[in-house]
C-alpha atoms as a PDB file:
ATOM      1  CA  UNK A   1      25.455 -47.287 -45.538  1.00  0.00           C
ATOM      2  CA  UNK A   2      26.765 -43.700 -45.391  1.00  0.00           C
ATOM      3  CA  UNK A   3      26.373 -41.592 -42.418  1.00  0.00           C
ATOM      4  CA  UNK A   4      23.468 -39.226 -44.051  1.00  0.00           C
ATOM      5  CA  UNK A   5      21.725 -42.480 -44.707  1.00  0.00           C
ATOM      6  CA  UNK A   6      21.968 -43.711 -41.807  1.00  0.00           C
ATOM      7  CA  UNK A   7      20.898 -40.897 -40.054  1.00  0.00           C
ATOM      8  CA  UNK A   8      18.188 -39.876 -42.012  1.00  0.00           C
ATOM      9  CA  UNK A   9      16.807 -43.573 -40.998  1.00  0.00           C
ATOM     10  CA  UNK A  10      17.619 -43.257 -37.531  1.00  0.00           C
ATOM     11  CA  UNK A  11      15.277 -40.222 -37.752  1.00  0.00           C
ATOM     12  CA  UNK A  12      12.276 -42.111 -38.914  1.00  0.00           C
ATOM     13  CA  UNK A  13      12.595 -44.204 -36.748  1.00  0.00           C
ATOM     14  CA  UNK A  14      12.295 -41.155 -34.269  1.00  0.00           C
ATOM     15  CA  UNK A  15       8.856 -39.787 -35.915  1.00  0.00           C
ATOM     16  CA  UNK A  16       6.634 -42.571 -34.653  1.00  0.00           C
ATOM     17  CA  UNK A  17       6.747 -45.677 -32.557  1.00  0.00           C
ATOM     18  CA  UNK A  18       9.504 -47.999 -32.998  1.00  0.00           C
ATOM     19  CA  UNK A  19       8.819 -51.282 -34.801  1.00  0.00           C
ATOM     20  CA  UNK A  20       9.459 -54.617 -33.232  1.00  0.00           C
ATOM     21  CA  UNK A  21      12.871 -55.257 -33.146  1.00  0.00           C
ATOM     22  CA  UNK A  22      13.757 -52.442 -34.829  1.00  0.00           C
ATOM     23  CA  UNK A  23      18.150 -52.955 -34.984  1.00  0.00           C
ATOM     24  CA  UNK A  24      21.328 -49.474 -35.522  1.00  0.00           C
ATOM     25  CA  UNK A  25      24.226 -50.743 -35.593  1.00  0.00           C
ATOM     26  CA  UNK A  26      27.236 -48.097 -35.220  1.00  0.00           C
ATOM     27  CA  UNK A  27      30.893 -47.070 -34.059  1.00  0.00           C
ATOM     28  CA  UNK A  28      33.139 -44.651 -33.507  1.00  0.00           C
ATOM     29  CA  UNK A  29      35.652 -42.580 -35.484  1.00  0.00           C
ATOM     30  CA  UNK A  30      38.403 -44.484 -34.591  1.00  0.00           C
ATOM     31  CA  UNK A  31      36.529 -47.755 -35.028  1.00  0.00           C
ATOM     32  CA  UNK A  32      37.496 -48.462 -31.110  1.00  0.00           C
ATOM     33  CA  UNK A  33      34.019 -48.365 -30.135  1.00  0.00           C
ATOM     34  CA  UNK A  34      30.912 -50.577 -31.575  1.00  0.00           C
ATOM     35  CA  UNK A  35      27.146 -49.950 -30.576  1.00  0.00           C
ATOM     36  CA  UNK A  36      24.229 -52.028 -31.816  1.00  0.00           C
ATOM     37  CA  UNK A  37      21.063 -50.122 -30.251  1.00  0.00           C
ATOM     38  CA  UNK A  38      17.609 -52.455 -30.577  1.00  0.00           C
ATOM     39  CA  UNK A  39      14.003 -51.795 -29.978  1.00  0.00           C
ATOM     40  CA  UNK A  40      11.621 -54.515 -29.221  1.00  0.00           C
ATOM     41  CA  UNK A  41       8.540 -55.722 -27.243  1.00  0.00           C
ATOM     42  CA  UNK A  42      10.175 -55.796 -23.873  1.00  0.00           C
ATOM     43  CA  UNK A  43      12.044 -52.004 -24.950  1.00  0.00           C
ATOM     44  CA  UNK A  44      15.088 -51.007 -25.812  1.00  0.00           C
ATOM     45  CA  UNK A  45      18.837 -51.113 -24.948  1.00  0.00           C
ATOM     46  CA  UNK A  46      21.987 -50.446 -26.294  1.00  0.00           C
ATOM     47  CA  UNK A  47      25.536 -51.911 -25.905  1.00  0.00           C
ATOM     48  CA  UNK A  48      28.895 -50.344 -26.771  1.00  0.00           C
ATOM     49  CA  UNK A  49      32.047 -52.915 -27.152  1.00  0.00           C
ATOM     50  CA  UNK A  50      35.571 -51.742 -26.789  1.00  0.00           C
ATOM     51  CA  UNK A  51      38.131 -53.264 -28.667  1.00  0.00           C
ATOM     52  CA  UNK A  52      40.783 -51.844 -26.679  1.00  0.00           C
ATOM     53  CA  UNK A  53      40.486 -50.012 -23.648  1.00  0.00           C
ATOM     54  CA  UNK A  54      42.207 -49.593 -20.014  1.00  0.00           C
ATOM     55  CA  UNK A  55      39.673 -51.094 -17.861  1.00  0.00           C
ATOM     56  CA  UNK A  56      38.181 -48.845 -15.151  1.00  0.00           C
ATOM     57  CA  UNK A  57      36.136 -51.527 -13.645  1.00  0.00           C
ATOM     58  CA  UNK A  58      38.208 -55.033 -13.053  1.00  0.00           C
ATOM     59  CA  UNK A  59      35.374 -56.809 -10.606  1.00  0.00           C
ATOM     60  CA  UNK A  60      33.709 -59.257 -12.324  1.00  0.00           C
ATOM     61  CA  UNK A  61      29.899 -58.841 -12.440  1.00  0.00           C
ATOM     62  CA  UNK A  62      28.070 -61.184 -10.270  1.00  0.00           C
ATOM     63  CA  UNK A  63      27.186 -64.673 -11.765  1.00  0.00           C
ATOM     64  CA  UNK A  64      28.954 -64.310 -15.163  1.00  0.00           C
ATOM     65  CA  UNK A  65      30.563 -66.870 -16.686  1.00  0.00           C
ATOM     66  CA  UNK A  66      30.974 -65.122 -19.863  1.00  0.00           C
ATOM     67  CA  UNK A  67      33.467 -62.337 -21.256  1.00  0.00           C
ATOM     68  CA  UNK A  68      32.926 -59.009 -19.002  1.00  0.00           C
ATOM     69  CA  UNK A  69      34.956 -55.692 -19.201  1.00  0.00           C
ATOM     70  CA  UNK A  70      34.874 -54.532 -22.489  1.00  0.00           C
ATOM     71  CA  UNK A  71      31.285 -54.665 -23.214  1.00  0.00           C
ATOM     72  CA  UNK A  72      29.081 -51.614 -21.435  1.00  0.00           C
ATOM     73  CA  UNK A  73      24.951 -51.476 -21.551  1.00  0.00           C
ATOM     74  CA  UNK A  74      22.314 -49.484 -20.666  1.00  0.00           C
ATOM     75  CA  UNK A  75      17.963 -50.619 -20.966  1.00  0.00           C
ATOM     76  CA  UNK A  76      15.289 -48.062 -21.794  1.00  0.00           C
ATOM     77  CA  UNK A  77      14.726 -48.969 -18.270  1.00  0.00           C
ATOM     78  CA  UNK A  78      17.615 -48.710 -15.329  1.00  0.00           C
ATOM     79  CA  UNK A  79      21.115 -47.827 -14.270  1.00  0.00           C
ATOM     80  CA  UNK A  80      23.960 -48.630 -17.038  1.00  0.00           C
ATOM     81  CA  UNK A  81      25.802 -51.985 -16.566  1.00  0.00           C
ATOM     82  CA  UNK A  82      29.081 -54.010 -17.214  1.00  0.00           C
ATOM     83  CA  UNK A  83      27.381 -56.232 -19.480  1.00  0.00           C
ATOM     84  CA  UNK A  84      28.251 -60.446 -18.983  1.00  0.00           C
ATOM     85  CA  UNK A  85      28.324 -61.157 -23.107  1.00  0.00           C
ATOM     86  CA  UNK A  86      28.957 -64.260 -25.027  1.00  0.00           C
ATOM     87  CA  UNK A  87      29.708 -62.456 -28.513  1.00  0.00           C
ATOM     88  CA  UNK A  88      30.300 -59.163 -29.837  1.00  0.00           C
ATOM     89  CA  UNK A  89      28.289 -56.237 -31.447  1.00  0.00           C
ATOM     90  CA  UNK A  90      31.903 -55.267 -33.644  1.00  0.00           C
ATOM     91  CA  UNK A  91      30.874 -54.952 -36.995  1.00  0.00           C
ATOM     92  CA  UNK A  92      33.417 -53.167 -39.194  1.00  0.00           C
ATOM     93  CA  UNK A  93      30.504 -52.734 -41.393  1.00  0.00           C
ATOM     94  CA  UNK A  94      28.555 -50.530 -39.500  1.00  0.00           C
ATOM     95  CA  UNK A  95      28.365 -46.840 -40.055  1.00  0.00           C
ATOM     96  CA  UNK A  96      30.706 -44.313 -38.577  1.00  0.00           C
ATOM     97  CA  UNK A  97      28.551 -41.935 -36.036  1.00  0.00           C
ATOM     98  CA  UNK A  98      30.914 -38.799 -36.097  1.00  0.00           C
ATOM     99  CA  UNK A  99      31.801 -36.876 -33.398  1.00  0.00           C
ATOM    100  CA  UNK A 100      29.276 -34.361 -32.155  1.00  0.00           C
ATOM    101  CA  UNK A 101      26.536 -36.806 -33.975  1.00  0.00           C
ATOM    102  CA  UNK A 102      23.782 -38.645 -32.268  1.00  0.00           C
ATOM    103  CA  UNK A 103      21.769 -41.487 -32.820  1.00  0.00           C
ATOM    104  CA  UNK A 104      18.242 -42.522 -30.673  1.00  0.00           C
ATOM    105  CA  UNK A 105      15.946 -45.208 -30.805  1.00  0.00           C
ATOM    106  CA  UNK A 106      13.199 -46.108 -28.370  1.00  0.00           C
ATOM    107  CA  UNK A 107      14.090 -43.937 -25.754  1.00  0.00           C
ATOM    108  CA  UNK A 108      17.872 -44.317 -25.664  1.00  0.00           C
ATOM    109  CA  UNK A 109      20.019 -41.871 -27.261  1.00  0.00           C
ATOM    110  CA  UNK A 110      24.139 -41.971 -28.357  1.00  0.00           C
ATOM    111  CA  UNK A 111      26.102 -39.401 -29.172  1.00  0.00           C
ATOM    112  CA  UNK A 112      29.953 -39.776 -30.406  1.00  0.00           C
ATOM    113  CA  UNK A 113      32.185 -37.096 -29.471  1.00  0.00           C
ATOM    114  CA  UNK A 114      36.565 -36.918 -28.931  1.00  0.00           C
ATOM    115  CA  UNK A 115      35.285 -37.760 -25.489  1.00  0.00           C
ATOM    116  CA  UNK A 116      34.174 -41.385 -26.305  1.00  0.00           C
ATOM    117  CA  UNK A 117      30.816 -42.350 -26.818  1.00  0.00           C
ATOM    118  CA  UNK A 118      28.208 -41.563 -24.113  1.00  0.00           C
ATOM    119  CA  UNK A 119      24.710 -43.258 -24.264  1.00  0.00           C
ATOM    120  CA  UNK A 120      21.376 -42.379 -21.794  1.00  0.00           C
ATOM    121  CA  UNK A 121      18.176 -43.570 -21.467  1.00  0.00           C
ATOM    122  CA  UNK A 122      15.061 -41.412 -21.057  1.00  0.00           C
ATOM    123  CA  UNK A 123      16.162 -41.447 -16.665  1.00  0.00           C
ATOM    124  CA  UNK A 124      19.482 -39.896 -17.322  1.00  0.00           C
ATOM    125  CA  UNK A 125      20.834 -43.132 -16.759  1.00  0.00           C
ATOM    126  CA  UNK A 126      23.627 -44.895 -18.571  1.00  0.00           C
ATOM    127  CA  UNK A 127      26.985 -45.103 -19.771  1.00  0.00           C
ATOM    128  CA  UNK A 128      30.547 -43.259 -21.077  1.00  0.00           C
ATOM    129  CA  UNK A 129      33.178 -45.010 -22.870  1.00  0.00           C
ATOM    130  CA  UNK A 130      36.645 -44.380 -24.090  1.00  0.00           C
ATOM    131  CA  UNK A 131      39.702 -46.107 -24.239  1.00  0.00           C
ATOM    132  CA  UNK A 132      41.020 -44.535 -21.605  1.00  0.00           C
ATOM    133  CA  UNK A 133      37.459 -44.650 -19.021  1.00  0.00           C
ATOM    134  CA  UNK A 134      34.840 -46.262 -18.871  1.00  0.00           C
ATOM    135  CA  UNK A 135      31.880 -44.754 -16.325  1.00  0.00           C
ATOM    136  CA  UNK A 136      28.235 -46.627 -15.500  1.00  0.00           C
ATOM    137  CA  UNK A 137      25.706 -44.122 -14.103  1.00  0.00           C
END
């Protein structure tokens, strides 16, 4: 899907209440960073995976047995969070969000920039990633 496509359905999905499980899958420029942002029933969140990054938090997240470190989330509800995953939301597939572009869907927006990608709920609260840093807020 090219990026005008993409956009231009990440905007209807802006204009009106999102539809159950409603997926955008996306990454960065330099295909370090993948997002998949989904909508549902219970609300939203979005995850960003690193595929190669300096890790700025090395404590394990309480009771996961699962891969931790490079994987960073934020709910429509909530603080952002070192997500505990079992797979992976890198798709070399997905669209490239460029910098200075954002994406939102049910109350969580992205937006790409040299930076790293930075994504917020509707609180403020969230995430930025790069390879460099990664910071939960």
């Amino acid at each position: 899907m090219h990026l005008r496509a993409f956009l231009q359905v990440a905007a209807v999905a802006l204009s009106g209440p999102a539809l159950a499980d409603d997926y955008i899958g996306f990454q960065s420029p330099t295909g370090n960073i993948h997002c998949g942002l989904y909508s549902g029933s219970g609300g939203a969140t979005v995850r960003c995976d690193l595929k190669q990054l300096k890790k700025t938090y090395t404590a394990r997240p309480a009771g996961c047995d699962l891969d931790w470190g490079n994987s960073f989330a934020v709910d429509s509800r909530g603080k952002g969070y070192l997500a505990c995953v079992g797979d992976t939301v890198v798709d070399r597939s997905n669209p490239v969000l460029t910098y200075g572009q954002a994406v939102s869907l049910g109350g969580i927006s992205c937006v790409s920039a040299k930076t790293g990608m930075t994504c917020t709920n509707a609180a403020g609260h969230g995430f930025s990633v790069a390879k460099a840093r990664q910071k939960l807020f």
